[in-house]
N, C-alpha and C. Protein backbone atom coordinates (compact mmCIF):
# COMPACT_ATOMS: atom_id res chain seq x y z
N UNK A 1 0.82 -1.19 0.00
CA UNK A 1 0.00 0.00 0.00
C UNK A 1 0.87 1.26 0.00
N UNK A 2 2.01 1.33 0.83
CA UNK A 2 2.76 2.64 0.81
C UNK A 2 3.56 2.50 -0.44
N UNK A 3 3.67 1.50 -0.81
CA UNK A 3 4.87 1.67 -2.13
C UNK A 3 3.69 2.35 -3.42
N UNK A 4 2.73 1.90 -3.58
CA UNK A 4 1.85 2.51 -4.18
C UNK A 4 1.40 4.03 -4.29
N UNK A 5 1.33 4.18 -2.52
CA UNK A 5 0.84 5.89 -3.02
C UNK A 5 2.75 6.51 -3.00
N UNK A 6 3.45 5.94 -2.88
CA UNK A 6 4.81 6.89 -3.27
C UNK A 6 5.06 6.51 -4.50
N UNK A 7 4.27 5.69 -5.28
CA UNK A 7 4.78 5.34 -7.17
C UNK A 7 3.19 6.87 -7.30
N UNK A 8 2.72 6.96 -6.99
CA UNK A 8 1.97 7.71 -7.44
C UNK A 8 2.17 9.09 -7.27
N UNK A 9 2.97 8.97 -6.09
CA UNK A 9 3.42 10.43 -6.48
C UNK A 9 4.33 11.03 -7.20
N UNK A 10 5.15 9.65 -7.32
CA UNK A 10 6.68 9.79 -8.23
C UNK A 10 5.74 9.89 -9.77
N UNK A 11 4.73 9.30 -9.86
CA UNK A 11 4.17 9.56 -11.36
C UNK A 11 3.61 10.55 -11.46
N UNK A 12 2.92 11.80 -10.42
CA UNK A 12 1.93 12.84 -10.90
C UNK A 12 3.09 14.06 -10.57
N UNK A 13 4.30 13.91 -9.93
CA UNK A 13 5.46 14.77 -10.49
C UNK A 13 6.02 14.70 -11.64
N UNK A 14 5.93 13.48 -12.34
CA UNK A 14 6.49 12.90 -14.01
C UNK A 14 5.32 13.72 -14.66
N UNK A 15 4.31 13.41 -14.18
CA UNK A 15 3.12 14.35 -15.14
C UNK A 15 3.08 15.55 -15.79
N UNK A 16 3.18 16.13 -14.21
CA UNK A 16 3.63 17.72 -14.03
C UNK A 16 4.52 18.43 -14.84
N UNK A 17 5.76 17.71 -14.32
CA UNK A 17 7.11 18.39 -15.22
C UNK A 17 6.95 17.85 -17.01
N UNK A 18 6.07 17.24 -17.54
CA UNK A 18 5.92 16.74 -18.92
C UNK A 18 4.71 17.62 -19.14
N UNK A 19 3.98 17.93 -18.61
CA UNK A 19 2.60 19.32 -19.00
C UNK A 19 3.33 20.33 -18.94
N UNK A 20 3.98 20.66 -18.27
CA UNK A 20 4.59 22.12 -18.61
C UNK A 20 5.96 21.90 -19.66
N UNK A 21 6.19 20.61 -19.94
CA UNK A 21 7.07 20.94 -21.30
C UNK A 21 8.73 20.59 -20.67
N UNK A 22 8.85 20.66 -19.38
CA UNK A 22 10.26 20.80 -18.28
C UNK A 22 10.92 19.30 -18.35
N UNK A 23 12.01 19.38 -19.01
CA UNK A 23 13.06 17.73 -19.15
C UNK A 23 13.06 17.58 -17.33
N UNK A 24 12.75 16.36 -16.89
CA UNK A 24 12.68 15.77 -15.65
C UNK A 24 14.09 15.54 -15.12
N UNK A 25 15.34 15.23 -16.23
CA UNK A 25 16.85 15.12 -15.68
C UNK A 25 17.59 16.41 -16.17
N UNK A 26 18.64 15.81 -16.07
CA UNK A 26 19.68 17.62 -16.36
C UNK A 26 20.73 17.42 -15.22
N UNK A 27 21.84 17.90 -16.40
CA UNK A 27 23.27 17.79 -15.67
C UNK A 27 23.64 18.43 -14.61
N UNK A 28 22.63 19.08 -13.71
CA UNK A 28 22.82 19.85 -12.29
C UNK A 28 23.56 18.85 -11.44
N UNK A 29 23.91 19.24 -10.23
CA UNK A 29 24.48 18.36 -9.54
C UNK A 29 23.47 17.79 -8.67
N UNK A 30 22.30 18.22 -8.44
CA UNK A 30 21.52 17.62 -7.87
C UNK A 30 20.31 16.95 -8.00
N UNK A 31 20.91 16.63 -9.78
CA UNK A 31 19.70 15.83 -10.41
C UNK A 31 18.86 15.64 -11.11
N UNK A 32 18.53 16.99 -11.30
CA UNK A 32 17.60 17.93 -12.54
C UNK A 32 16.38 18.13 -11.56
N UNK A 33 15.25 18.41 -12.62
CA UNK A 33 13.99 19.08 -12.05
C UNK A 33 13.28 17.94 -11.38
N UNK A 34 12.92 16.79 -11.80
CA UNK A 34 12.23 15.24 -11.44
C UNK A 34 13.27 15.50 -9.79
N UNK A 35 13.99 15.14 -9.35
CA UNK A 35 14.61 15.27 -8.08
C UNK A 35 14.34 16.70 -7.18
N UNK A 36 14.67 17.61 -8.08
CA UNK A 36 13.96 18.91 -7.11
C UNK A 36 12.56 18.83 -6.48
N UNK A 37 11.84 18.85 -7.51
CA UNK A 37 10.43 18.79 -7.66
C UNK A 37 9.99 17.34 -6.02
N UNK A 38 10.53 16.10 -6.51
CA UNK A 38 10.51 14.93 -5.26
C UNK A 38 10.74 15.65 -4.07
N UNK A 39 12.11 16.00 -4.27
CA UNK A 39 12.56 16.88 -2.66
C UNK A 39 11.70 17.98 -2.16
N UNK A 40 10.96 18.74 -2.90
CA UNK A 40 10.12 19.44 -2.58
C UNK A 40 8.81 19.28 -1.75
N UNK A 41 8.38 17.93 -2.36
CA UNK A 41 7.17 17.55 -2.09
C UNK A 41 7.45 16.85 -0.85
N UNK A 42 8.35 16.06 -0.90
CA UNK A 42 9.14 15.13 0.69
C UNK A 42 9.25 16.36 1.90
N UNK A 43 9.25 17.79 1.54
CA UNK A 43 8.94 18.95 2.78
C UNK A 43 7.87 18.57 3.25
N UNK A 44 6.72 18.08 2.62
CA UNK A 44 5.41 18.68 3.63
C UNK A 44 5.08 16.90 3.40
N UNK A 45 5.81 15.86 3.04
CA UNK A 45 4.93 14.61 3.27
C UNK A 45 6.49 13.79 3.90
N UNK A 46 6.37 13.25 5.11
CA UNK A 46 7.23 12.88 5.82
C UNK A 46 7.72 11.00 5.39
N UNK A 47 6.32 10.53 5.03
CA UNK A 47 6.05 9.36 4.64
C UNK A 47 6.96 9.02 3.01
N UNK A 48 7.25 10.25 2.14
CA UNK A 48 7.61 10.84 1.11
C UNK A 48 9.36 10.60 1.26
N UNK A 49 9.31 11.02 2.35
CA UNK A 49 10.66 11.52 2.21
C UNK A 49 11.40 10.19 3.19
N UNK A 50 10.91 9.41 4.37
CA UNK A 50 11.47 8.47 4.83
C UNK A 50 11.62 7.70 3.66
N UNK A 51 10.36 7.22 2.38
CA UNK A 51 10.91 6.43 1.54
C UNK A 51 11.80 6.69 0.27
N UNK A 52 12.16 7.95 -0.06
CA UNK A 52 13.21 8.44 -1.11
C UNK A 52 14.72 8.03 -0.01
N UNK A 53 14.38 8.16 0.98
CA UNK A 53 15.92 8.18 1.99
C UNK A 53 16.34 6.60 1.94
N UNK A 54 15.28 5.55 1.88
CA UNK A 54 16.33 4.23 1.75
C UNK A 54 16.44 4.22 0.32
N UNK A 55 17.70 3.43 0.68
CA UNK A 55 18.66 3.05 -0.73
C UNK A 55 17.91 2.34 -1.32
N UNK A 56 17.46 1.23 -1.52
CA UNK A 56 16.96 0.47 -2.30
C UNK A 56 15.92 1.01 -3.13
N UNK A 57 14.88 1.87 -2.70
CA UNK A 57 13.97 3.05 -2.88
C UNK A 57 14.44 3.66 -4.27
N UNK A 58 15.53 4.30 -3.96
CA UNK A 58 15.55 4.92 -5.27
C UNK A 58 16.31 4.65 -6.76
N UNK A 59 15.78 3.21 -6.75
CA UNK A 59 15.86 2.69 -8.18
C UNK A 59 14.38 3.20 -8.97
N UNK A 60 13.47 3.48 -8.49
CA UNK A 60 12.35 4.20 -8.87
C UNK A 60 12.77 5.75 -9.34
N UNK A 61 13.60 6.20 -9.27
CA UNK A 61 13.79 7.78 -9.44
C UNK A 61 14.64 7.52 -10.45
N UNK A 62 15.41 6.26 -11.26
CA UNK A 62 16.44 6.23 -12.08
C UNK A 62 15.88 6.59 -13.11
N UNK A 63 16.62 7.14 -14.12
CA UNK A 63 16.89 7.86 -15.58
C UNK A 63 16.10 6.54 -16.36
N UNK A 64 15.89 4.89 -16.01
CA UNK A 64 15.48 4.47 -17.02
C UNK A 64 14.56 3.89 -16.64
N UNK A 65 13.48 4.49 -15.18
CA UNK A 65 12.04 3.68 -14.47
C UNK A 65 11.83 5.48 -14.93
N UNK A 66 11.87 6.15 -15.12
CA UNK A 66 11.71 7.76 -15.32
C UNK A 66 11.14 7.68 -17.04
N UNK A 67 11.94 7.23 -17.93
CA UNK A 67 11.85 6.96 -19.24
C UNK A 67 10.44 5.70 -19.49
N UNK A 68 10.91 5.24 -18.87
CA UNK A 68 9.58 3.57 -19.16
C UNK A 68 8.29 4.05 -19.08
N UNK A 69 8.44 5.13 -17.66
CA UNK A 69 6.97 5.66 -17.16
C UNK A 69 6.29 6.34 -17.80
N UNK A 70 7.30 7.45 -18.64
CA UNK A 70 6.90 8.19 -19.36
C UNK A 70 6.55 8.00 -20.17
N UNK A 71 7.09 6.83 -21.42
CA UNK A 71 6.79 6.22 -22.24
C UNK A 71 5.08 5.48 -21.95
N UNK A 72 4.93 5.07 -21.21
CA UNK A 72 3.42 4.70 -20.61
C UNK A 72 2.45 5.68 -20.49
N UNK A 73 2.50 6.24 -19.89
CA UNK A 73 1.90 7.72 -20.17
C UNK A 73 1.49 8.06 -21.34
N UNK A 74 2.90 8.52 -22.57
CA UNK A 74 2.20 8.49 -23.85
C UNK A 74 1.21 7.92 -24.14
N UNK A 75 1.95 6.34 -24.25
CA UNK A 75 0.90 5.27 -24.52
C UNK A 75 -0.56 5.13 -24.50
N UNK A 76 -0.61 6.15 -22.98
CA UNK A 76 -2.13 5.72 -22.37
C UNK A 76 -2.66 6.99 -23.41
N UNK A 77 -1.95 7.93 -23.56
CA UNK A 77 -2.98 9.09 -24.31
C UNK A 77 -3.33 8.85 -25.84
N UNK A 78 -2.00 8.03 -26.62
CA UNK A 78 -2.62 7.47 -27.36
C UNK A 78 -3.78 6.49 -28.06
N UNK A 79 -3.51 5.75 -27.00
CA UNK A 79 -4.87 4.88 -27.26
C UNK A 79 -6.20 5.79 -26.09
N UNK A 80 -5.88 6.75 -25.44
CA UNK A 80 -7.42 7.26 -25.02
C UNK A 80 -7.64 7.84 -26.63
N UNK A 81 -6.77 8.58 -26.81
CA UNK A 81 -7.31 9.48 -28.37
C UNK A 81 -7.64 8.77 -29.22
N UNK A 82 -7.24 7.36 -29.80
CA UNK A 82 -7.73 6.35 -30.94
C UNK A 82 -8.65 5.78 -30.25
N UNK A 83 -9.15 5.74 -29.26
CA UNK A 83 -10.58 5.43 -28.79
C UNK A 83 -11.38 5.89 -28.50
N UNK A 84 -11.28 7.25 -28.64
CA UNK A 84 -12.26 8.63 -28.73
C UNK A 84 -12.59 8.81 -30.10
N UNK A 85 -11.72 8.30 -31.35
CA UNK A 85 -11.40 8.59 -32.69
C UNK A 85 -12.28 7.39 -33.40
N UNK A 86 -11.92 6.16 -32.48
CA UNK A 86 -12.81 5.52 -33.26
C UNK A 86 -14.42 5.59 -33.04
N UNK A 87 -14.74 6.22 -31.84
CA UNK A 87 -16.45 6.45 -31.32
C UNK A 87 -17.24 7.20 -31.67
N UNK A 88 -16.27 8.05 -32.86
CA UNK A 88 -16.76 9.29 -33.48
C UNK A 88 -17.06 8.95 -35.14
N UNK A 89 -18.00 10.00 -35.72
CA UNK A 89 -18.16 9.53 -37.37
C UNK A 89 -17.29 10.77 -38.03
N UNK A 90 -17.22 11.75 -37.06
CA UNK A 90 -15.97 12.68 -38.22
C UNK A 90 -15.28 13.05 -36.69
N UNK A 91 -13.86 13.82 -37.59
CA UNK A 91 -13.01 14.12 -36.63
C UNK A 91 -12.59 14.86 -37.39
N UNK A 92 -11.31 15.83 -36.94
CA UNK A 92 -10.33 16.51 -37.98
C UNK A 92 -8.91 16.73 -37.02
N UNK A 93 -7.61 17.04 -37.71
CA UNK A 93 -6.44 17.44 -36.94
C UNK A 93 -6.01 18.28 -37.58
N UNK A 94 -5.28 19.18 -36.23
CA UNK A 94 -5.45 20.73 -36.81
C UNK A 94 -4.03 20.91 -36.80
N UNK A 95 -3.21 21.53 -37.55
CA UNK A 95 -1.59 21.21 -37.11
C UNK A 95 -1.04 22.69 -37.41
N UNK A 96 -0.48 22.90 -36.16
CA UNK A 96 0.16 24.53 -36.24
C UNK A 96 1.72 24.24 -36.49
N UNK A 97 2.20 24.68 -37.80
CA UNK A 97 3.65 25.10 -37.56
C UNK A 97 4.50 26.10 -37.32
N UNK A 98 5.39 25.94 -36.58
CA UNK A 98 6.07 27.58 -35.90
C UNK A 98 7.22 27.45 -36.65
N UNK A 99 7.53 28.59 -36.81
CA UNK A 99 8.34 29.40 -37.55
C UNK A 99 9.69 29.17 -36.97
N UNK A 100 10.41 28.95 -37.54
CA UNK A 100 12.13 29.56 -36.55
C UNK A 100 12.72 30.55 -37.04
């Protein structure tokens, strides 16, 4: 049960920093934004932060359970949208290109 609601929070910070557009790693020394953002939230949830502190724990925060998740995510929006796409009799896609 606790490993659950701390994968859930490690996923609705993955959310977050991917809606606003923000790379989750980065060559900072302390990790990039995905680690700030954790440490942040581990201030006001104690339960948060005892489990980022054991070692074993943070194989969940690695560069390639970070990538998988994300990749899932897509996933899920793709097939919500091709299953919204197929329930419909018209649709259209609208495509903006920006300039450089």
């Amino acid at each position: 049960m606790v490993l659950r609601k701390m994968l859930l929070k490690l996923l609705s910070s993955m959310r977050y920093l991917a809606w606003q557009g923000l790379p989750l790693g980065g060559h900072a020394p302390d990790g990039g934004n995905f680690h700030l953002l954790v440490s942040l939230r581990s201030d006001d949830n104690s339960d948060l932060q005892k489990w980022i502190s054991r070692s074993q724990k943070k194989a969940y925060m690695s560069h390639e359970i970070q990538n998988e998740c994300l990749q899932l995510m897509a996933h899920h929006v793709l097939c919500t949208l091709l299953t919204k796409i197929r329930n419909v009799q018209y649709y259209s896609i609208i495509l903006c290109i920006a300039e450089s």
